[in-house]
C-alpha atoms as a PDB file:
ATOM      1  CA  UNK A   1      14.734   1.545 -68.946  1.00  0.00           C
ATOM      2  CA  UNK A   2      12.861  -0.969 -71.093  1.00  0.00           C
ATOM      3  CA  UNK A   3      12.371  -4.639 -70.479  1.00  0.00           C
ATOM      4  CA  UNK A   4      14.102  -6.833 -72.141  1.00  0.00           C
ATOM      5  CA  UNK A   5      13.246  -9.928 -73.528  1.00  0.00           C
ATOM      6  CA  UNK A   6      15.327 -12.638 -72.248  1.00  0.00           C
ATOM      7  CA  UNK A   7      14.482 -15.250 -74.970  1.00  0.00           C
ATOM      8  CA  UNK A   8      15.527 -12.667 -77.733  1.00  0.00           C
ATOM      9  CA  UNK A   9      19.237 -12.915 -75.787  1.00  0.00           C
ATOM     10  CA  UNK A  10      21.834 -15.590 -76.504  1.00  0.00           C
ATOM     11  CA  UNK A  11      25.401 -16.130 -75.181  1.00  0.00           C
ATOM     12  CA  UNK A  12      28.286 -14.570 -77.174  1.00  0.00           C
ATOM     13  CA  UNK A  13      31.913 -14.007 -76.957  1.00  0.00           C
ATOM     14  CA  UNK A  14      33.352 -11.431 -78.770  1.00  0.00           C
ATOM     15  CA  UNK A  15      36.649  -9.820 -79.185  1.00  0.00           C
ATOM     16  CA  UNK A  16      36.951  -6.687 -80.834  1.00  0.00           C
ATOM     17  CA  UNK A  17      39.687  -3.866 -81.608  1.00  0.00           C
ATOM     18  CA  UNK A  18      38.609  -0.460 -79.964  1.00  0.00           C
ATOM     19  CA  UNK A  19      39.910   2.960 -79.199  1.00  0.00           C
ATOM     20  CA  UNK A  20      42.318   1.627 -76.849  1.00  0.00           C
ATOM     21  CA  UNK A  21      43.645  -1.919 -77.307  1.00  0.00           C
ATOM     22  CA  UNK A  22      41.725  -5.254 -78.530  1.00  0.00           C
ATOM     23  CA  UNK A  23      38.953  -5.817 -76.075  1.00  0.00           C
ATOM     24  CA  UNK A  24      36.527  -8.958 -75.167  1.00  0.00           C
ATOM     25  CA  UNK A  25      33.231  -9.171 -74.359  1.00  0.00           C
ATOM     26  CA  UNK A  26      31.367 -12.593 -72.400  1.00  0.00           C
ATOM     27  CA  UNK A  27      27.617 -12.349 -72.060  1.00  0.00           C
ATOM     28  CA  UNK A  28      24.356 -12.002 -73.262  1.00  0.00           C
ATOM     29  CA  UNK A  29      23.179  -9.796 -76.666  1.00  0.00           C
ATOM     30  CA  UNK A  30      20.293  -9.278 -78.300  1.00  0.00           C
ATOM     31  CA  UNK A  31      20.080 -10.965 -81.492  1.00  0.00           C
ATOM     32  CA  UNK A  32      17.728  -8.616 -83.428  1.00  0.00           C
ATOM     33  CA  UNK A  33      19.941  -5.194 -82.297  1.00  0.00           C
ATOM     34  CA  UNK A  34      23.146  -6.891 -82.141  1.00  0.00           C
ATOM     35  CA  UNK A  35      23.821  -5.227 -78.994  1.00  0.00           C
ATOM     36  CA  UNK A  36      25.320  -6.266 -75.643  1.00  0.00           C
ATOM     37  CA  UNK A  37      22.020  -6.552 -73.438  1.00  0.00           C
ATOM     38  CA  UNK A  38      21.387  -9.104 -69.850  1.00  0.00           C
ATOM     39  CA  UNK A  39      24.265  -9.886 -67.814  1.00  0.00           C
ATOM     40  CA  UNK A  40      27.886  -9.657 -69.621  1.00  0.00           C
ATOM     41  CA  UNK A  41      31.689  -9.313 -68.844  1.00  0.00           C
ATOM     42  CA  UNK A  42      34.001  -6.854 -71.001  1.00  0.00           C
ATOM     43  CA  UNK A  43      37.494  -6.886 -70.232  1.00  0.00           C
ATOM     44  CA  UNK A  44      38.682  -3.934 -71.754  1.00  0.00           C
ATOM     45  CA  UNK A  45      42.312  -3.131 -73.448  1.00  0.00           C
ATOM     46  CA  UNK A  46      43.023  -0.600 -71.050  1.00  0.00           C
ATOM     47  CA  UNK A  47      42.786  -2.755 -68.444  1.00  0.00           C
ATOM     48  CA  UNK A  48      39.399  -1.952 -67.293  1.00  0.00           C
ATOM     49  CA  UNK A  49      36.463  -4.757 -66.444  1.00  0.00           C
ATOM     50  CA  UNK A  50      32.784  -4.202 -65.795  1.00  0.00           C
ATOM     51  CA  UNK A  51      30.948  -7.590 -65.356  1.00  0.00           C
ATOM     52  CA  UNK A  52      27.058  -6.379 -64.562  1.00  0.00           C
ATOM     53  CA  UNK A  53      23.987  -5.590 -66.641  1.00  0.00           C
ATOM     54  CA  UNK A  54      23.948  -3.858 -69.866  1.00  0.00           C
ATOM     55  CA  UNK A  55      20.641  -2.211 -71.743  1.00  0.00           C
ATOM     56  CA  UNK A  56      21.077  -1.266 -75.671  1.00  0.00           C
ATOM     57  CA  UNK A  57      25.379  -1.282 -75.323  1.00  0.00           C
ATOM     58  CA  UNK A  58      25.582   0.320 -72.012  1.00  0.00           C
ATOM     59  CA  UNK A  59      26.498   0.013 -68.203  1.00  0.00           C
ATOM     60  CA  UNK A  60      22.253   0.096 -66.716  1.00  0.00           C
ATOM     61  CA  UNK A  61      21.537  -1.809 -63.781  1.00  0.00           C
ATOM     62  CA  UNK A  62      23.523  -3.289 -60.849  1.00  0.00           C
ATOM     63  CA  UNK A  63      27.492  -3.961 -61.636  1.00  0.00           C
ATOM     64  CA  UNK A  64      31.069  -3.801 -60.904  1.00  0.00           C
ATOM     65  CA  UNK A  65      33.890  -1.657 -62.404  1.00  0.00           C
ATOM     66  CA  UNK A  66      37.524  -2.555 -62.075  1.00  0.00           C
ATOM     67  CA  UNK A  67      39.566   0.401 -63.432  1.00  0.00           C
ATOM     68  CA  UNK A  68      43.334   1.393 -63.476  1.00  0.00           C
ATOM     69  CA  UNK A  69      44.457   4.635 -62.824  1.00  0.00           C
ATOM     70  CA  UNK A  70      46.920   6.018 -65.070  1.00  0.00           C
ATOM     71  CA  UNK A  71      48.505   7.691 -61.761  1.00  0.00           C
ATOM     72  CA  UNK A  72      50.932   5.330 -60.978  1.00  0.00           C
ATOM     73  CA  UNK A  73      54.124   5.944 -59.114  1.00  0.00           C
ATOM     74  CA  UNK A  74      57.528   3.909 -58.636  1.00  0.00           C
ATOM     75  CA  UNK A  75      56.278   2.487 -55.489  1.00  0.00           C
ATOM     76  CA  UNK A  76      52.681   1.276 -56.932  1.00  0.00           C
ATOM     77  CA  UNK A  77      49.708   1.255 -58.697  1.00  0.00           C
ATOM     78  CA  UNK A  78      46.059   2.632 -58.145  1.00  0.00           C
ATOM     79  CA  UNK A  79      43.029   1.530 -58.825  1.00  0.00           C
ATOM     80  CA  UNK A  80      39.326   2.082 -58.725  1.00  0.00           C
ATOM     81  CA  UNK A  81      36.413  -0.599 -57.727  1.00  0.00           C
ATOM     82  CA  UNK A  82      32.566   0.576 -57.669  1.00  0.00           C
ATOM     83  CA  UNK A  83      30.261  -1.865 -57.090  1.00  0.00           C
ATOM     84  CA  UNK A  84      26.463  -0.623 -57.112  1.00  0.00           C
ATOM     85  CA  UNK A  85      23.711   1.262 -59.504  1.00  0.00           C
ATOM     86  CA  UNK A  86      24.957   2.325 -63.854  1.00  0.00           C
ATOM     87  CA  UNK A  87      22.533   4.285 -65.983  1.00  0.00           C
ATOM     88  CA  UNK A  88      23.760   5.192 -69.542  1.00  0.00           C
ATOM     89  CA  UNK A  89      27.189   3.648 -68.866  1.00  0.00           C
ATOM     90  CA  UNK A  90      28.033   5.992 -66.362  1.00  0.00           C
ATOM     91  CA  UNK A  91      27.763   5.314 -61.859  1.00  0.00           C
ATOM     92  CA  UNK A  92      24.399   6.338 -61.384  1.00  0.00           C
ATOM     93  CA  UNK A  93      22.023   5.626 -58.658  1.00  0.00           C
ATOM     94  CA  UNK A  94      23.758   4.204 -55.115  1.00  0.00           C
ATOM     95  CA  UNK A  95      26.974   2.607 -54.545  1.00  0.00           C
ATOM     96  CA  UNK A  96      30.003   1.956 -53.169  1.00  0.00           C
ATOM     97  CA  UNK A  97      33.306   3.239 -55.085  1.00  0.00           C
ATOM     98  CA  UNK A  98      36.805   2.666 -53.186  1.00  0.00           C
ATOM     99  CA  UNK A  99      40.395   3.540 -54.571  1.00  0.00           C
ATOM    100  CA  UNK A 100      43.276   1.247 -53.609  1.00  0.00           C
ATOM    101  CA  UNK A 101      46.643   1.513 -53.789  1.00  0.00           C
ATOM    102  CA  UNK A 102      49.036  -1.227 -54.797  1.00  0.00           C
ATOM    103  CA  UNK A 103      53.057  -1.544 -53.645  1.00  0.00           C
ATOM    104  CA  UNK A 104      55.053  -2.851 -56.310  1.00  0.00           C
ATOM    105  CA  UNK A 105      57.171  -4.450 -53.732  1.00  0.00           C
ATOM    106  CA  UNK A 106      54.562  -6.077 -51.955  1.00  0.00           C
ATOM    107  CA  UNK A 107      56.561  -8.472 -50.345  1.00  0.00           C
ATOM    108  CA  UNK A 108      58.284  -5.493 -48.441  1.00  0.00           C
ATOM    109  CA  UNK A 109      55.553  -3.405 -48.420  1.00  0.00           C
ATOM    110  CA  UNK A 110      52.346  -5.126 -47.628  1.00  0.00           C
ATOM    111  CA  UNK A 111      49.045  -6.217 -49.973  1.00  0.00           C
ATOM    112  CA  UNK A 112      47.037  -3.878 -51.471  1.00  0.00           C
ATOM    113  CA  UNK A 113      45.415  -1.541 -49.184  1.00  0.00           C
ATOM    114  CA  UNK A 114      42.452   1.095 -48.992  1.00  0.00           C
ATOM    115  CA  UNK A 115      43.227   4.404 -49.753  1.00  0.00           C
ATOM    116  CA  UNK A 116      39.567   6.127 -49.183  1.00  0.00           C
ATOM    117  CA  UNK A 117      35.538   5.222 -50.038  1.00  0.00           C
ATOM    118  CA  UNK A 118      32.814   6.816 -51.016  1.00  0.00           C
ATOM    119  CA  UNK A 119      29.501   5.126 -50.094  1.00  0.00           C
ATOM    120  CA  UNK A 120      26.219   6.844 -51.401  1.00  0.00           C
ATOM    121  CA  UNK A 121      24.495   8.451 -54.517  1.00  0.00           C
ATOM    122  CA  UNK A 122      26.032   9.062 -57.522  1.00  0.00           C
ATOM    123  CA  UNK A 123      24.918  11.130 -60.670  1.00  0.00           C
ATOM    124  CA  UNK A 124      26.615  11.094 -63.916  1.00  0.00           C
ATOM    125  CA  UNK A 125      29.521   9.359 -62.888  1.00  0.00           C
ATOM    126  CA  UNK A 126      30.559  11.521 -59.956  1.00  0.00           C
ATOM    127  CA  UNK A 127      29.638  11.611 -56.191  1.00  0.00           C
ATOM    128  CA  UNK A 128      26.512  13.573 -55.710  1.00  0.00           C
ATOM    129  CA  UNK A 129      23.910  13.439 -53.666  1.00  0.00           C
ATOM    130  CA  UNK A 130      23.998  11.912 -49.942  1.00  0.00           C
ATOM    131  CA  UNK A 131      26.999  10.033 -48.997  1.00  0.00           C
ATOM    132  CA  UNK A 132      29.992   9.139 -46.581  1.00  0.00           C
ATOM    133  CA  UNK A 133      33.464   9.298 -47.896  1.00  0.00           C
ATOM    134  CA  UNK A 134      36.707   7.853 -45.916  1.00  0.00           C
ATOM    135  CA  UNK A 135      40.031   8.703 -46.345  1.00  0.00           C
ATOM    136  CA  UNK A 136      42.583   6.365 -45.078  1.00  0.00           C
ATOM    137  CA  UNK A 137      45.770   7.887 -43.963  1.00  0.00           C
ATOM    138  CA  UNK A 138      46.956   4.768 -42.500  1.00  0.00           C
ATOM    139  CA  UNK A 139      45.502   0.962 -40.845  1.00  0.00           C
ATOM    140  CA  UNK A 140      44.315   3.170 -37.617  1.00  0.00           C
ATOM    141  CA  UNK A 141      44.573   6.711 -38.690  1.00  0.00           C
ATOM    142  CA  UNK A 142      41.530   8.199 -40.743  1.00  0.00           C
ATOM    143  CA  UNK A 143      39.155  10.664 -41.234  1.00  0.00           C
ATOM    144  CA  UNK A 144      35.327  10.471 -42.078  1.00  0.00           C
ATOM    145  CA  UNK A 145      32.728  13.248 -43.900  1.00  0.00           C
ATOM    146  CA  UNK A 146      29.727  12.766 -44.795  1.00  0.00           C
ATOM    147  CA  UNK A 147      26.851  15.028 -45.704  1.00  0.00           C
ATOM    148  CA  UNK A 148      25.344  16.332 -49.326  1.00  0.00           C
ATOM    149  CA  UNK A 149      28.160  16.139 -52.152  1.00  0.00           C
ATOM    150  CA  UNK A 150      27.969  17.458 -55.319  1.00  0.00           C
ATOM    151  CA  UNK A 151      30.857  16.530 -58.134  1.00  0.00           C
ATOM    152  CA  UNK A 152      32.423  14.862 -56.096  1.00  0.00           C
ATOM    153  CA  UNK A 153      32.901  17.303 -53.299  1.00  0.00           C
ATOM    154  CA  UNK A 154      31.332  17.927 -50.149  1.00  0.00           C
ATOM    155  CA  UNK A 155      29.004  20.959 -50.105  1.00  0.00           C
ATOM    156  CA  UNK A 156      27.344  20.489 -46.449  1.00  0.00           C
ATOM    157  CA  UNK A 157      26.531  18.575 -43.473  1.00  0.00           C
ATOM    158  CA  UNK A 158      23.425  16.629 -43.526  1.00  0.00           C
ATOM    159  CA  UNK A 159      21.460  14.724 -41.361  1.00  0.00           C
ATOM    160  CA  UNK A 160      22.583  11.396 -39.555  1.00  0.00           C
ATOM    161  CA  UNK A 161      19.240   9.782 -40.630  1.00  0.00           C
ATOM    162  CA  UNK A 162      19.931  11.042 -44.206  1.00  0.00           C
ATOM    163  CA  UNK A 163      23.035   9.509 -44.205  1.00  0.00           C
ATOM    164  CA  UNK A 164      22.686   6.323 -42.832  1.00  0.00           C
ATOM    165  CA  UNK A 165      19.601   6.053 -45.533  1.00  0.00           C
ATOM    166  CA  UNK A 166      22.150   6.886 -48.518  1.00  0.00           C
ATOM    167  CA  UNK A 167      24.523   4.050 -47.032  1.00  0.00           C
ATOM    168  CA  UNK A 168      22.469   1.450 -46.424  1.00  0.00           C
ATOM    169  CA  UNK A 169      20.919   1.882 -50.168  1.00  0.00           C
ATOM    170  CA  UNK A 170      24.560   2.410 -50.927  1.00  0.00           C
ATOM    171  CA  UNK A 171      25.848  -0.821 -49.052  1.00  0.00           C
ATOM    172  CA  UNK A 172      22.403  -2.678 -50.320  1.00  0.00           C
ATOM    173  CA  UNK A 173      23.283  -2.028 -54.476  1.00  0.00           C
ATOM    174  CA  UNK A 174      26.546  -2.847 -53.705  1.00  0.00           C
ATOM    175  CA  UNK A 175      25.104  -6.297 -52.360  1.00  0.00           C
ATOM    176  CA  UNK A 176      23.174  -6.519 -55.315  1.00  0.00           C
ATOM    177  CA  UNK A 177      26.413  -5.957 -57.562  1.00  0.00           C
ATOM    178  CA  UNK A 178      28.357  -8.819 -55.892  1.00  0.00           C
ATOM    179  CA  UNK A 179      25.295 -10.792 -56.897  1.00  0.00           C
ATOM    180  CA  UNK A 180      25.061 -10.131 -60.307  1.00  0.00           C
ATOM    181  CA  UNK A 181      28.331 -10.688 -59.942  1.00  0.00           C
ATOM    182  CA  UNK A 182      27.861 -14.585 -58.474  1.00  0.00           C
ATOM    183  CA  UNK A 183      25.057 -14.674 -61.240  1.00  0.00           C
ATOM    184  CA  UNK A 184      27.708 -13.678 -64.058  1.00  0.00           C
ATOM    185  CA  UNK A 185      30.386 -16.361 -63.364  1.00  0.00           C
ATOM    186  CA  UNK A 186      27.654 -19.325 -63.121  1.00  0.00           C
ATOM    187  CA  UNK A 187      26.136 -18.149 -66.713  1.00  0.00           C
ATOM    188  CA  UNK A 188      28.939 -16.806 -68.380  1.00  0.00           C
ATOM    189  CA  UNK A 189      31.648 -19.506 -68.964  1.00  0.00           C
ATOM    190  CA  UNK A 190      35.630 -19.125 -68.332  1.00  0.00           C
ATOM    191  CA  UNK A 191      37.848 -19.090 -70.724  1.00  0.00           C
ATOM    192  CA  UNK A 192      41.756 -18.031 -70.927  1.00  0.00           C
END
């Protein structure tokens, strides 16, 4: 990942028609490529958002991703959060990625709640490497596995030490995220 040159950056916001829908994007770009490099915000038309670090147009550092999953149901929505380590626009590194779902009678059926997380290493945009993933079957009722996992999918059983390593790299990029995060909303300025 190259260095880049923070005086060669200057504050832009953009909106822009893309695959999807019209999308905007709040941050820092590099004059000279005309690219989206430093800290930024894109709220995509799909309903996406990744506020973090971007290198040459890309996801590459420590960020967060808010995405919506086109499963939805009549009862509610789900979505995906993962806050820790992009390379190449894609999760990469350690992190922490949790799915949600949302009622869409909240009143009647309580806030949005945890449906499972995956804390640990990621590789291309999947879960691979050392990690812990939860699965929430209700408030008290859940099951843990942790071990080596490989697209996603959990191959074997590793060691304790292993995997409290993986998490607590996991847990720390995912500190590191929020604070890009803090970072992001005192240099990037709100707008509606």
């Amino acid at each position: 990942m190259a260095l880049i040159d923070p005086y060669k950056l200057i504050m832009h916001d953009i909106i822009y028609k893309d695959d999807e829908n019209k999308s905007r994007y709040i941050g820092q770009i590099d004059q000279k490529k005309e690219e989206k490099n430093g800290i930024g915000k894109e709220e995509f038309g799909n309903g996406c958002t990744y506020i973090g670090h971007w290198v040459n147009g890309l996801f590459c550092g420590h960020g967060k991703l808010y995405t919506r999953e086109t499963k939805t149901s009549d009862s509610g929505e789900y979505s995906l959060c993962y806050s820790g380590e992009f390379e190449d626009g894609l999760m990469h590194g350690f992190g922490v990625l949790v799915r949600y779902f949302t009622p869409s009678d909240t009143r009647r059926n309580g806030p949005k709640r945890i449906i499972d997380q995956y804390t640990g290493q990621f590789a291309s945009g999947k879960a691979r490497g050392i990690g812990r993933r939860t699965i929430y079957h209700s408030k008290h009722n859940f099951e843990t596995c942790e071990g080596k996992f490989i697209n996603n999918q959990l191959t074997y059983q590793s060691r304790s030490e292993h995997i409290e390593m993986a998490v607590e790299r996991a847990e720390e990029s995912q500190r590191i995220a929020e604070a890009v995060l803090s970072e992001s909303i005192r240099i990037i300025p709100t707008t509606n």
